[in-house]
C-alpha atoms as a PDB file:
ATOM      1  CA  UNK A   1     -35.592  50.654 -56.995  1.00  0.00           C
ATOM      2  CA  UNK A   2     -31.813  49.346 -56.262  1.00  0.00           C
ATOM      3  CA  UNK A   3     -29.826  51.654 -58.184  1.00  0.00           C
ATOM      4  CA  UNK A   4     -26.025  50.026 -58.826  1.00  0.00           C
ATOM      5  CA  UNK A   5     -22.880  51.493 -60.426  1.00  0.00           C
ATOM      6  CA  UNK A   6     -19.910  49.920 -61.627  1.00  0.00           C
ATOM      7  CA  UNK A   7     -16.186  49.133 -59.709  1.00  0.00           C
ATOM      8  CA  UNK A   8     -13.458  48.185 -61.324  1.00  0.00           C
ATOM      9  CA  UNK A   9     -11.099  46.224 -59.665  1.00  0.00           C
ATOM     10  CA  UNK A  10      -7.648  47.744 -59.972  1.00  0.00           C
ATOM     11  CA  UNK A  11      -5.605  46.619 -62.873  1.00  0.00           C
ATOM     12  CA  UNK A  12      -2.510  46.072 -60.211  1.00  0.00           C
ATOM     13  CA  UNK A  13      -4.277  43.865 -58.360  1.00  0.00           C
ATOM     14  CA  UNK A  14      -2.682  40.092 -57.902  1.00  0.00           C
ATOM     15  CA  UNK A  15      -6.271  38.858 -58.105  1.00  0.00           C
ATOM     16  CA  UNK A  16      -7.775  36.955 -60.573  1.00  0.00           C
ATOM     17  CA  UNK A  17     -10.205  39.973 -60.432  1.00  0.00           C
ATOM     18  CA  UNK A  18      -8.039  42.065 -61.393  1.00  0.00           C
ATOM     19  CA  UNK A  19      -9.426  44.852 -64.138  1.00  0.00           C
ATOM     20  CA  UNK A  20     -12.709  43.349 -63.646  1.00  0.00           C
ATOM     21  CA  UNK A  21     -15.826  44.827 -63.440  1.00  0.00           C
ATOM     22  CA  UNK A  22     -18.967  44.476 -60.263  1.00  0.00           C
ATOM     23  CA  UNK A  23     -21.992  45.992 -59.682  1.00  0.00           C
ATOM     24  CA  UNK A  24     -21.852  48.052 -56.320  1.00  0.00           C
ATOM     25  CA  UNK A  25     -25.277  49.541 -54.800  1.00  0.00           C
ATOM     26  CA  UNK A  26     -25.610  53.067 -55.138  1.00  0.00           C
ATOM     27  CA  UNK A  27     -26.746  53.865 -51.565  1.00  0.00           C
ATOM     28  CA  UNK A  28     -28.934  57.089 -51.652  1.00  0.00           C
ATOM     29  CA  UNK A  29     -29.265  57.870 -48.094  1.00  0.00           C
ATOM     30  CA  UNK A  30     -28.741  56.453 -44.550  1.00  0.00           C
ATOM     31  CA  UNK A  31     -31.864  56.810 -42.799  1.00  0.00           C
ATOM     32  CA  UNK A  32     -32.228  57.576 -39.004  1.00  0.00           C
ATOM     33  CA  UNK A  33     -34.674  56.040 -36.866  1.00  0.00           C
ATOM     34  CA  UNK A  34     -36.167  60.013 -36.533  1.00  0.00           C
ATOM     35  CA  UNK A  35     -36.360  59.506 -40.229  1.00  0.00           C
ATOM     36  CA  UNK A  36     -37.805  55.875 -40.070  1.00  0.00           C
ATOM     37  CA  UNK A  37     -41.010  57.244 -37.625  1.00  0.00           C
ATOM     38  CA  UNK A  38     -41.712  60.203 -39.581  1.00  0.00           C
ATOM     39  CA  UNK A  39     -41.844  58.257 -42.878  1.00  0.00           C
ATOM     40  CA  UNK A  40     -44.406  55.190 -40.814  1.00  0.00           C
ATOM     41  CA  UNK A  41     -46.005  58.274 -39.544  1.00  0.00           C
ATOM     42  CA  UNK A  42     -46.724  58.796 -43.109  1.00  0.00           C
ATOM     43  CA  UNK A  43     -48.897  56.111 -43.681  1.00  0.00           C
ATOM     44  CA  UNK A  44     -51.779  56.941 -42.736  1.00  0.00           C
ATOM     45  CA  UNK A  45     -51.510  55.875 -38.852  1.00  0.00           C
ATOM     46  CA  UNK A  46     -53.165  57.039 -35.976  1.00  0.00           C
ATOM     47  CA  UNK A  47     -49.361  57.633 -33.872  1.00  0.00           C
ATOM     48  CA  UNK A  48     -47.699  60.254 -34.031  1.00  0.00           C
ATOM     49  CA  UNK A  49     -44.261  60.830 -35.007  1.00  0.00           C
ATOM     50  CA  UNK A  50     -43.477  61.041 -32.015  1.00  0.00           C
ATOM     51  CA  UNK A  51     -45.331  58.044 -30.452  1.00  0.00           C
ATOM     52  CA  UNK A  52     -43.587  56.096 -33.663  1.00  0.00           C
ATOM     53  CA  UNK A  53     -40.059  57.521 -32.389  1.00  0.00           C
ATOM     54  CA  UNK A  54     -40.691  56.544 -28.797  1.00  0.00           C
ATOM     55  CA  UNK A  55     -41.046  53.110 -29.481  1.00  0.00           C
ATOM     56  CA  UNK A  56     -38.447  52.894 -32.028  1.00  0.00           C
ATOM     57  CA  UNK A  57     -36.033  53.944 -29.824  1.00  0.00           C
ATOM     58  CA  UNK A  58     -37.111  52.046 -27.195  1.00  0.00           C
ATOM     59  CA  UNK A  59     -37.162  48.868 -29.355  1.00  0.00           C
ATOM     60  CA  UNK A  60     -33.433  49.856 -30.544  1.00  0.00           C
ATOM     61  CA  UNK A  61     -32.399  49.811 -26.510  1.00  0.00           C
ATOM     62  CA  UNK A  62     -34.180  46.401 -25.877  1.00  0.00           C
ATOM     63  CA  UNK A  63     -32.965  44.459 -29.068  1.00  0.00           C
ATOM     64  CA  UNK A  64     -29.154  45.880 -27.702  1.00  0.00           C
ATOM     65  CA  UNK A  65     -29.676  44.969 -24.103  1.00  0.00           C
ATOM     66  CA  UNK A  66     -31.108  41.711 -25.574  1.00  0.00           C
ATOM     67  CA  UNK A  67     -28.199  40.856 -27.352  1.00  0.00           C
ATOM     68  CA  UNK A  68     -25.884  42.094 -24.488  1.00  0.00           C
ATOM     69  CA  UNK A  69     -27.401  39.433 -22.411  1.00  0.00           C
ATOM     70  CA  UNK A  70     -26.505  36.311 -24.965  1.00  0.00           C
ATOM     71  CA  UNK A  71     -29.916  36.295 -26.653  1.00  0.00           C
ATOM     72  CA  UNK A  72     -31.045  36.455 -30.136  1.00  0.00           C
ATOM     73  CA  UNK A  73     -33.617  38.629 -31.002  1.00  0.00           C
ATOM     74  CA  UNK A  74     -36.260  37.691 -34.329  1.00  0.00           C
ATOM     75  CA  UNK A  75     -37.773  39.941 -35.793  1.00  0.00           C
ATOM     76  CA  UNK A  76     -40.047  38.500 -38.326  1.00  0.00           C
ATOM     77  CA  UNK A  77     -39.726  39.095 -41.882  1.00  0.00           C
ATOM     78  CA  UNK A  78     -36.973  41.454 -41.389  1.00  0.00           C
ATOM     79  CA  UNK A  79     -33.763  39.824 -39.703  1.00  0.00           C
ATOM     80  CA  UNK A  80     -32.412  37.715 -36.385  1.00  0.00           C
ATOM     81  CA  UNK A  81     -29.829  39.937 -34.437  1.00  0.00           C
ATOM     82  CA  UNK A  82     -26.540  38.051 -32.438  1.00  0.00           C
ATOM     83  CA  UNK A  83     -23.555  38.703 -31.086  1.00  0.00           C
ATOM     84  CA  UNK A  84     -20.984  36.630 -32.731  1.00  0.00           C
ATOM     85  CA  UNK A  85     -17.120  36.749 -31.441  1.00  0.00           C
ATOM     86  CA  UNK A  86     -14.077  36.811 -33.448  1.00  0.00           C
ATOM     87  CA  UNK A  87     -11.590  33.837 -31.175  1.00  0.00           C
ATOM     88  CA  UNK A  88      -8.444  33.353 -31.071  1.00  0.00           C
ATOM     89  CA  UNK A  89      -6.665  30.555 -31.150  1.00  0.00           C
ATOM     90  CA  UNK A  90      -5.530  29.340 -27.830  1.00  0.00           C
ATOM     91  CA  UNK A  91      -2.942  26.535 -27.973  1.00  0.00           C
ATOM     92  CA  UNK A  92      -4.215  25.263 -23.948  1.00  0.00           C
ATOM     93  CA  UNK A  93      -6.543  26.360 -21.529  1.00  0.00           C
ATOM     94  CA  UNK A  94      -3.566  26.704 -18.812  1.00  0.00           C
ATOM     95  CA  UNK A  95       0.133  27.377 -19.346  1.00  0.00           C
ATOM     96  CA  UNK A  96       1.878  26.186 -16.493  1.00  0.00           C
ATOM     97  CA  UNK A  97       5.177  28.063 -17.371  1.00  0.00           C
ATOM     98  CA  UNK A  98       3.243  31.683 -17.305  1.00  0.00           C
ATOM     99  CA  UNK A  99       0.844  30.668 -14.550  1.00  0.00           C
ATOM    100  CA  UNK A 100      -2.184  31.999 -17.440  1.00  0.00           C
ATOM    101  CA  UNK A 101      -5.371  30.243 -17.994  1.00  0.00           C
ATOM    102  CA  UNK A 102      -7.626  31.039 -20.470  1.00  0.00           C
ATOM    103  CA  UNK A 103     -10.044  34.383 -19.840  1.00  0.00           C
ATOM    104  CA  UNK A 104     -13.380  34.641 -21.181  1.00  0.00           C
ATOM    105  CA  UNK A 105     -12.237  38.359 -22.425  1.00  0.00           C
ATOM    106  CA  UNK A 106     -11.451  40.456 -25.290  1.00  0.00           C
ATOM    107  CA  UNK A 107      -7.976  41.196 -26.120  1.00  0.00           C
ATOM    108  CA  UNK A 108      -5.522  40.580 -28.344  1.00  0.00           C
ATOM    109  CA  UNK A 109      -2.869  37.159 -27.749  1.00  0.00           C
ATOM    110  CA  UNK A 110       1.026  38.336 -27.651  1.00  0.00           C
ATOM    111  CA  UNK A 111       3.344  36.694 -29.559  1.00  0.00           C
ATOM    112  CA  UNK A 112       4.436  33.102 -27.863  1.00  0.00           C
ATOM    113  CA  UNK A 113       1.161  33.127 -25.541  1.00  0.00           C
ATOM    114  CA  UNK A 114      -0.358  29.846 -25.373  1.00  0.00           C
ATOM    115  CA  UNK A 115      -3.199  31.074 -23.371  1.00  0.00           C
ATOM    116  CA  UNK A 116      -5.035  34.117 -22.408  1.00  0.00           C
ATOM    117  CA  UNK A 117      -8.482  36.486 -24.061  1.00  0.00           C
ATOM    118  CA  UNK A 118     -10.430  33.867 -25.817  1.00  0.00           C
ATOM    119  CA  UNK A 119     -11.760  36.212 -28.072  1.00  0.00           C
ATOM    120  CA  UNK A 120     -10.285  39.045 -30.297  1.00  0.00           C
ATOM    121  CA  UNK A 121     -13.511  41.056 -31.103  1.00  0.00           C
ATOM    122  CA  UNK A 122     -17.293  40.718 -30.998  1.00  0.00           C
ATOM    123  CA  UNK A 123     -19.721  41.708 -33.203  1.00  0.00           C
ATOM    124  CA  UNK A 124     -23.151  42.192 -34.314  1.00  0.00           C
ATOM    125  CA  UNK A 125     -24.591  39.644 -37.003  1.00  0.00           C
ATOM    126  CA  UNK A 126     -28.091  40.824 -38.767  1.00  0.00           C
ATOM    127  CA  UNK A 127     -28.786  37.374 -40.475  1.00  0.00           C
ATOM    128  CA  UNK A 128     -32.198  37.733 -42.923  1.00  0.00           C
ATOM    129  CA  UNK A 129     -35.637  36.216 -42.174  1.00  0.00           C
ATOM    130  CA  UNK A 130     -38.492  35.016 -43.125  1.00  0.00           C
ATOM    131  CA  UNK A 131     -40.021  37.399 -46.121  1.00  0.00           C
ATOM    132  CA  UNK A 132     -36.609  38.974 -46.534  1.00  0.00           C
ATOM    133  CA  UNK A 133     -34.518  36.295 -47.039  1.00  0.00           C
ATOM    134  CA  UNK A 134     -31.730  36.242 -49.948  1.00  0.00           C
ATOM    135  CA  UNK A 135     -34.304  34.116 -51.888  1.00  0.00           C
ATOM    136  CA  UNK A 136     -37.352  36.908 -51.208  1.00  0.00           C
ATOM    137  CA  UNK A 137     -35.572  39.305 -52.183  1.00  0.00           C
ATOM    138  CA  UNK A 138     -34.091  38.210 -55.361  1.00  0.00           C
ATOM    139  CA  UNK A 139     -38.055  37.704 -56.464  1.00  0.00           C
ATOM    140  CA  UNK A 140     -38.626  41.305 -54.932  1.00  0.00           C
ATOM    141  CA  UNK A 141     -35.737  43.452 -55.991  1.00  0.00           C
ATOM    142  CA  UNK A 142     -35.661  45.947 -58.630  1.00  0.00           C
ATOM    143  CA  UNK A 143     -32.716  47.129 -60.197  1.00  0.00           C
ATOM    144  CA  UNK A 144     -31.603  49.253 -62.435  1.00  0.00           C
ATOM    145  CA  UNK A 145     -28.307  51.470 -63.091  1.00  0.00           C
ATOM    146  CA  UNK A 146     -27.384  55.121 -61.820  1.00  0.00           C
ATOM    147  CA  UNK A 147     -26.835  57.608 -64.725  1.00  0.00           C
ATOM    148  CA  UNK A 148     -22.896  57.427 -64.804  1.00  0.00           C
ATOM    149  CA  UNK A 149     -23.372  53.762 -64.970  1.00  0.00           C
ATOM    150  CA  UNK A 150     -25.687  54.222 -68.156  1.00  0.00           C
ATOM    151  CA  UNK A 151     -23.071  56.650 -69.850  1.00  0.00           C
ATOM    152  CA  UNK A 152     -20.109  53.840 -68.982  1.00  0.00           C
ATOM    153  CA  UNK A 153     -22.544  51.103 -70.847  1.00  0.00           C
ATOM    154  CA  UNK A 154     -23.162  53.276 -73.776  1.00  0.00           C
ATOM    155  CA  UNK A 155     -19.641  54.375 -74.216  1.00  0.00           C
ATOM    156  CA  UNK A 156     -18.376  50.743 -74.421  1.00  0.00           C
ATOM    157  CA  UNK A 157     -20.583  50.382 -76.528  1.00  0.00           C
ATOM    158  CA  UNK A 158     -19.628  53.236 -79.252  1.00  0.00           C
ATOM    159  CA  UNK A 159     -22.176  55.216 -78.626  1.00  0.00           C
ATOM    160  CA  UNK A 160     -25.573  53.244 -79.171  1.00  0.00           C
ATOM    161  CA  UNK A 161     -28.127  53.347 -76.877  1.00  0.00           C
ATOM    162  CA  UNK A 162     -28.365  50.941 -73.609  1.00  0.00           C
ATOM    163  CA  UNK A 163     -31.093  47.684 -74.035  1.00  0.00           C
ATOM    164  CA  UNK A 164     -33.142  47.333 -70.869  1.00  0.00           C
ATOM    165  CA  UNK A 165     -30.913  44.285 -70.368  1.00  0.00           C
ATOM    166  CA  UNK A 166     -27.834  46.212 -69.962  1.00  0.00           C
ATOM    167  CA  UNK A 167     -29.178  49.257 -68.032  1.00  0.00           C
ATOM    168  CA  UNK A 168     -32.756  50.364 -68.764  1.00  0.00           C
ATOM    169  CA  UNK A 169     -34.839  48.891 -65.333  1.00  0.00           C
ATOM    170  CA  UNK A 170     -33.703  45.641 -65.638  1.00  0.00           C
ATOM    171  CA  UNK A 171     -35.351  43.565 -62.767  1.00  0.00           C
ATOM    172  CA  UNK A 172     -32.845  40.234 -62.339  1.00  0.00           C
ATOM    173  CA  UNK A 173     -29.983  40.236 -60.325  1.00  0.00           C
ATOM    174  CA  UNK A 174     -26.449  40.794 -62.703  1.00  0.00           C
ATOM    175  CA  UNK A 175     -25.256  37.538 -61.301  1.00  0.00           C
ATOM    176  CA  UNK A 176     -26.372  34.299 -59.368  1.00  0.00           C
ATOM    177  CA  UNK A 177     -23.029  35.517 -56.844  1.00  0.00           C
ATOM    178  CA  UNK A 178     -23.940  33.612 -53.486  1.00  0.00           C
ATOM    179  CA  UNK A 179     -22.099  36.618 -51.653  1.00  0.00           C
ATOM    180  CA  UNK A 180     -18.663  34.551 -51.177  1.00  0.00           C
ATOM    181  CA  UNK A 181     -17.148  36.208 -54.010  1.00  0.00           C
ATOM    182  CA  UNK A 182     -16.023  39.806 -55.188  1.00  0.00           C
ATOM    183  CA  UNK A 183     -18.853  41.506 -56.831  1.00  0.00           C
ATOM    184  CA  UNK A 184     -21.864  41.167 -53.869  1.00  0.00           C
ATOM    185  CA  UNK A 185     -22.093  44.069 -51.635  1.00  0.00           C
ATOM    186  CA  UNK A 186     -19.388  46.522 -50.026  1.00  0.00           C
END
């Protein structure tokens, strides 16, 4: 069960979001992979907790070396890992009047450079697959709200209890939000 609470958006705000409210997931705990073999250990397998760890880590080291080395790495049902780079924007690929060409390195460009680090940052992009894709899991999800977010609901509304449809278990999705707006995820 997805647990969510409520964030306001503050009233100062020069948004049109401003004073508005969006449902936030109430993380509960950030598991380890230590945490993630010992709870496959519990179902009923014949590794250990240790044997489980072992290859976990192992598999951790090889998906990062993997996408060191310009590959993606799929892992079915669960999500396609990438480097992606942040670029800047490079006016020319050589600037005569510095002697700089363009360098296939991180960095930042200085004020009035033309040329220089191609890219600003890199990162790592987990993009969803196969049986956990936005779709899947908008049939799968469960959600319902944390405690505080219960009391919130039933103090707007003067005191009566919350409907399922406002707090109780309810099992849609708040909103149809596509994730380009405020209001999916933090």
């Amino acid at each position: 069960m997805i647990e969510l609470y409520l964030s306001k958006v503050t009233e100062t705000s020069e948004s049109e979001q401003a004073g508005k409210l969006y449902a936030r997931v109430n993380y509960k705990q950030a598991l380890t992979v230590s945490d993630m073999a010992r709870h496959m250990a519990e179902h009923n397998t014949v590794f250990s907790e240790g044997s489980i760890l072992g290859v976990l880590t192992d598999f951790v080291k090889c998906v990062r070396e993997q996408v060191l080395n310009g590959n993606t790495v799929k892992i079915d049902n669960l999500a396609i890992f990438k480097a992606t780079v942040e670029a800047n924007a490079l006016e020319t690929l050589y600037d005569a009047t510095t002697d700089k060409v363009a360098q296939a390195t991180i960095g930042e460009l200085k004020d009035g450079d033309k040329t220089g680090a191609a890219v600003k940052t890199i990162k790592l992009l987990a993009q969803s697959t196969g049986d956990f894709t936005r779709d899947e899991l908008k049939k799968s999800a469960k959600l319902s709200w944390t405690d505080k977010a219960k009391a919130e609901i039933l103090a707007a509304k003067g005191g009566a209890s919350p409907s399922p449809s406002e707090g109780g278990g309810s099992t849609t999705p708040p909103s149809t939000n596509n994730g380009d707006e405020p209001g999916e995820g933090d």
